[in-house]
Protein backbone atom coordinates (compact mmCIF):
# COMPACT_ATOMS: atom_id res chain seq x y z
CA UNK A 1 42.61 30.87 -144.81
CA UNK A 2 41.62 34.39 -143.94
CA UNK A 3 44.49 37.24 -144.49
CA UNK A 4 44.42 38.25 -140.72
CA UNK A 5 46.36 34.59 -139.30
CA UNK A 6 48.15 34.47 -142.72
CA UNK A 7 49.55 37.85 -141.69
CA UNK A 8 50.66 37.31 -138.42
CA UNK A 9 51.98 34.13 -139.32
CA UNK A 10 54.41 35.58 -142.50
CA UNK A 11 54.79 38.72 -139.64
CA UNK A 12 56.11 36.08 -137.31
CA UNK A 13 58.00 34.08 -139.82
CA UNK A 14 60.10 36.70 -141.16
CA UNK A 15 61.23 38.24 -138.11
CA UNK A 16 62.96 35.25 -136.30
CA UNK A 17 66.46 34.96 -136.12
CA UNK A 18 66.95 31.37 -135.43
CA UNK A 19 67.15 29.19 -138.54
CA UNK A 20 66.21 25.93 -137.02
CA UNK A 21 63.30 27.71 -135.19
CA UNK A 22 61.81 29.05 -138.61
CA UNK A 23 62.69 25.78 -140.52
CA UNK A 24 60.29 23.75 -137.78
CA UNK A 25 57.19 26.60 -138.40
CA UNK A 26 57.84 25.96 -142.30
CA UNK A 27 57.61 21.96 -141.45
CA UNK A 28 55.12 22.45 -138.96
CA UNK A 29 52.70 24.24 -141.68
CA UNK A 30 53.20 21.78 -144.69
CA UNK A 31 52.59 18.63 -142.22
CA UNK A 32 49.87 20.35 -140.10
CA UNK A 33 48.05 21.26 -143.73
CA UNK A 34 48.68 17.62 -144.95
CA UNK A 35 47.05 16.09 -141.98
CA UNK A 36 43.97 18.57 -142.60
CA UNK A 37 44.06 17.13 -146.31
CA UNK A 38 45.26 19.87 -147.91
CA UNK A 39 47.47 18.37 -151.20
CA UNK A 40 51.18 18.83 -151.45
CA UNK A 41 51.23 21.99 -154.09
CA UNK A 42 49.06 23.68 -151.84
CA UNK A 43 50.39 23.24 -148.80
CA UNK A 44 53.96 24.58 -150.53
CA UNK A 45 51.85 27.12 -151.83
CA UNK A 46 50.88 28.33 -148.06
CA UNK A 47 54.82 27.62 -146.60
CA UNK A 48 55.77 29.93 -149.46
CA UNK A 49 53.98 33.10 -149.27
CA UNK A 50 54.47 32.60 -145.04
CA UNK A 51 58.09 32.76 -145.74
CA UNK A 52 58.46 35.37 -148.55
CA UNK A 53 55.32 37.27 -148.22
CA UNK A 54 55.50 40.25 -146.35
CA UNK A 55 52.43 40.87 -143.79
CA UNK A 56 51.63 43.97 -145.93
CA UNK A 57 51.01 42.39 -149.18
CA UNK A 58 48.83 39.64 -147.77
CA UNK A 59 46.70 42.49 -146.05
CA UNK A 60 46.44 44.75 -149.05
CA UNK A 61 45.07 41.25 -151.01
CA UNK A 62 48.16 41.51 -153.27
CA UNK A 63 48.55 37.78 -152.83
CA UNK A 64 45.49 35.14 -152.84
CA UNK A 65 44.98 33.02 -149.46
CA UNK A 66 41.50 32.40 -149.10
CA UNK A 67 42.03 29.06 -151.11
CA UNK A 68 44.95 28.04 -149.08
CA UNK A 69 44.17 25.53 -146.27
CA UNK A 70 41.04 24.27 -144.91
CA UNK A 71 38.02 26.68 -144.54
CA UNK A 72 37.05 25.93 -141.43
CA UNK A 73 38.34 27.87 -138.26
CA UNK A 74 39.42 30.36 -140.64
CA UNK A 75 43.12 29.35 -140.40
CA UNK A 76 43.48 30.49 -136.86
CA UNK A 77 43.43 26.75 -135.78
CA UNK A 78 46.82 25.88 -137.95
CA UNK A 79 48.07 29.18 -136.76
CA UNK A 80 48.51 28.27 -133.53
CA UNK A 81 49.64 24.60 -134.49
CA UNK A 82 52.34 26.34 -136.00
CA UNK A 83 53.47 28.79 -133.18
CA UNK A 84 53.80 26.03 -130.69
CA UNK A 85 56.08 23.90 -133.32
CA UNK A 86 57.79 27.02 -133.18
CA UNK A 87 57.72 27.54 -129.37
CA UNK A 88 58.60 24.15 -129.07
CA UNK A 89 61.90 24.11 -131.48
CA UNK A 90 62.99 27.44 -129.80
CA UNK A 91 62.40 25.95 -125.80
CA UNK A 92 64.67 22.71 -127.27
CA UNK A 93 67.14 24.85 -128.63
CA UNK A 94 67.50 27.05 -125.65
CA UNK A 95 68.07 24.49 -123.06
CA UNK A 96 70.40 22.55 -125.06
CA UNK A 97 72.59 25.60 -125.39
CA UNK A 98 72.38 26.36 -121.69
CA UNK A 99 73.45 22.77 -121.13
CA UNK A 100 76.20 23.06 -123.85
CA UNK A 101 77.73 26.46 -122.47
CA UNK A 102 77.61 25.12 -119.02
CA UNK A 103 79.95 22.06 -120.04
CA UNK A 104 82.24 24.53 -121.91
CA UNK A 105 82.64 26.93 -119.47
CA UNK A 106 83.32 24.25 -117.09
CA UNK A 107 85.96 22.67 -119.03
CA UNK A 108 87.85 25.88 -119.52
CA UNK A 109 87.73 27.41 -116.71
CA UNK A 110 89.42 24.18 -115.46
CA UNK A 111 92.01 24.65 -118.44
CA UNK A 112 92.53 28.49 -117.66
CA UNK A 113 92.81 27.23 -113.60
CA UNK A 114 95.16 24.44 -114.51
CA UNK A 115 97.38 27.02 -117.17
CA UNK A 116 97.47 29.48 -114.50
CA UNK A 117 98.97 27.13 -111.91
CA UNK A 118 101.53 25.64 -114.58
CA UNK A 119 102.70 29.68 -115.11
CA UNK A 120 103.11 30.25 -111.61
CA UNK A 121 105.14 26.79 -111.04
CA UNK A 122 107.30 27.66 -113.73
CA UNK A 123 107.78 31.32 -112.77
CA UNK A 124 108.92 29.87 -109.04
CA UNK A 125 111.08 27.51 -110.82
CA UNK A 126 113.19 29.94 -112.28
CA UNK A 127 113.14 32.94 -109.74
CA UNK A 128 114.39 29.98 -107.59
CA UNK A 129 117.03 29.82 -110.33
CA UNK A 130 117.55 33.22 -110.93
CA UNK A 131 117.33 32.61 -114.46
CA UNK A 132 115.35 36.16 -115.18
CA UNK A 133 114.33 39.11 -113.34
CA UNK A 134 111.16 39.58 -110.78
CA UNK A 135 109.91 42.41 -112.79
CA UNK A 136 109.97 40.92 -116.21
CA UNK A 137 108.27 37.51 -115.06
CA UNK A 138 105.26 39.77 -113.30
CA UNK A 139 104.99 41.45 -116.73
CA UNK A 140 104.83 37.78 -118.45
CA UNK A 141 102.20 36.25 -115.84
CA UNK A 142 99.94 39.89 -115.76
CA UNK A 143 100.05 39.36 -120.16
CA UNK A 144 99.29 35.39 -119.86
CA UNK A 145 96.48 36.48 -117.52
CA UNK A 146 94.95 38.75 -119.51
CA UNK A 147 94.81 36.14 -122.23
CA UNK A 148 92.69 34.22 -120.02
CA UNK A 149 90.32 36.46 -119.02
CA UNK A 150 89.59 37.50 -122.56
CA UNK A 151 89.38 34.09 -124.22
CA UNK A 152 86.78 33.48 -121.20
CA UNK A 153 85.15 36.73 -121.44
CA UNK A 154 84.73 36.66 -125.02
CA UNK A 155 83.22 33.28 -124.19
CA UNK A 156 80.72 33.93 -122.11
CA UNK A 157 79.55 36.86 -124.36
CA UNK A 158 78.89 35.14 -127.22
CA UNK A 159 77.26 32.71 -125.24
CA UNK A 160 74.93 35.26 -123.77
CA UNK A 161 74.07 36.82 -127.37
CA UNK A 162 73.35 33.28 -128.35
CA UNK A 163 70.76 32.58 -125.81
CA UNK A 164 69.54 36.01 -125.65
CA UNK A 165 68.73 36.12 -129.57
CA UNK A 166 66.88 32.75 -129.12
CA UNK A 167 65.15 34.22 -126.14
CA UNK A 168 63.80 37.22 -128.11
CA UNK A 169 62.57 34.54 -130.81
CA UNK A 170 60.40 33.01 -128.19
CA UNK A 171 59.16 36.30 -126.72
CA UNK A 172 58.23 36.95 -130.40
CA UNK A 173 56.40 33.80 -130.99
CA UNK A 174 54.64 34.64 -127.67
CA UNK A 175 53.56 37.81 -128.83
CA UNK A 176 52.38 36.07 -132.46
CA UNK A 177 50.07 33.65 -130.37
CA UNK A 178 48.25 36.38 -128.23
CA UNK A 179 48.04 38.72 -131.40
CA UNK A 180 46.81 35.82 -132.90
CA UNK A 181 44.40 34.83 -130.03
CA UNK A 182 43.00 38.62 -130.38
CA UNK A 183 42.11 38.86 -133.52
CA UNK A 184 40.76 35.82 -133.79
CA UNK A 185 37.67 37.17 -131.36
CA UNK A 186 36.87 39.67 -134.08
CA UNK A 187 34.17 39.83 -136.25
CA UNK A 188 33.56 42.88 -138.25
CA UNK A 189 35.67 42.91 -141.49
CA UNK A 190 36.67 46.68 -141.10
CA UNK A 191 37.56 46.52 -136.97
CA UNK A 192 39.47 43.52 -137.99
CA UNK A 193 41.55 44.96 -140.73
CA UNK A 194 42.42 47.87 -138.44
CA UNK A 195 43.84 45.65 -135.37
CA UNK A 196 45.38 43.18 -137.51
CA UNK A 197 47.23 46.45 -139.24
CA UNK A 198 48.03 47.51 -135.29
CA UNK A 199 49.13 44.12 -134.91
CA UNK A 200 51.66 43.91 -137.72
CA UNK A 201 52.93 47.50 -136.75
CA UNK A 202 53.43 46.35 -133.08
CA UNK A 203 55.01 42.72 -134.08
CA UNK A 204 57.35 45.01 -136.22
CA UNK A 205 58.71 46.64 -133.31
CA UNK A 206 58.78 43.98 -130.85
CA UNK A 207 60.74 42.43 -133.88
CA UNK A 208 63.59 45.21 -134.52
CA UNK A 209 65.41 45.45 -131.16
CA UNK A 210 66.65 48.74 -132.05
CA UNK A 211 63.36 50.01 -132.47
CA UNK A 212 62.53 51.15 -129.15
CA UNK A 213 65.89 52.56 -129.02
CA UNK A 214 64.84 54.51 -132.07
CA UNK A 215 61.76 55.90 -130.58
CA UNK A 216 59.90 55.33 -133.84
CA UNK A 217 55.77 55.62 -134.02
């Protein structure tokens, strides 16, 4: 394998957030090398310095690759193998959370809709009584309220957080397959090592969400 899809792949790796998405790329590289041959200690070998290499070290030669994985296609071939495993895990993972949070939300809004109604029957119950004052019964059902709409609120923002963080994994591995795809195309050693450094720099960023926010170079 050449450093340039090692890179991107350990680049792409190590910025995910999603533990079941990165667990399928680490599967999806040991079983894509198997099929291609590659023996068991060296297809570890190749899952471990994806996961706990960074993109810089692998660039600057620090770490051996060319003996990891088949020679042909220069390793480009399993990269992309890889990324759609990943893209794959992530689009599973994201629709069954979407189908999840709809149930939930359903089901309590139909509890807070159904807790509401039992408040109000029991606050006409006893002004019908007399058993407390008008005032202090508003005050209960406005405080009861207010429960509700932050147990539903709270909710539906973690929800959102949820699906956006697996949504900016899948953006990511996006962006890994078209870096990928470019520098694939190039030939010359030195223009190579220059847009696969551009690469990692941009990956970085599209990695950090705060980056942008950062304005950093």
């Amino acid at each position: 394998m050449e450093v340039a899809p090692a890179a991107v792949l350990a680049a792409m790796y190590q910025n995910l957030v999603n533990s079941g998405v990165t667990e399928a790329i680490g599967d999806a590289i040991k079983e894509q090398l198997k099929e291609k041959g590659v023996p068991t200690e060296e297809a570890a070998k190749a899952k471990e310095i994806v996961e706990t290499t960074s993109p810089e070290s692998i660039m600057s030669g620090d770490v051996t690759v060319a003996d990891v994985g088949p020679a042909e296609d220069r390793g480009y071939g399993l990269g992309f193998e890889v990324i759609d495993a990943g893209q794959a895990e992530a689009t599973r993972i994201r629709n069954e959370r979407m189908r999840q949070a709809r149930m939930t939300f359903n089901a309590a809004l139909a509890l807070a809709v159904l807790g509401v109604l039992l408040i109000f029957g029991g606050v006409a119950l006893l002004l019908f009584r007399d058993a407390v004052s008008a005032a202090a019964l508003t005050a209960s059902v406005g405080a009861i309220t207010e429960v509700f709409s932050a147990v539903l609120f709270k909710f539906n923002s973690d929800t959102n957080n949820r699906l956006d963080a697996i949504g900016r994994d899948l953006s990511y591995l996006n962006a890994a397959r078209v870096a990928l795809a470019a520098t694939r195309m190039i030939k010359d050693s030195a223009t190579l090592d220059e847009a696969v450094r551009d690469v990692l720099r941009n990956l970085q960023r599209a990695g950090d969400p705060h980056a942008a926010d950062a304005g950093g170079p």
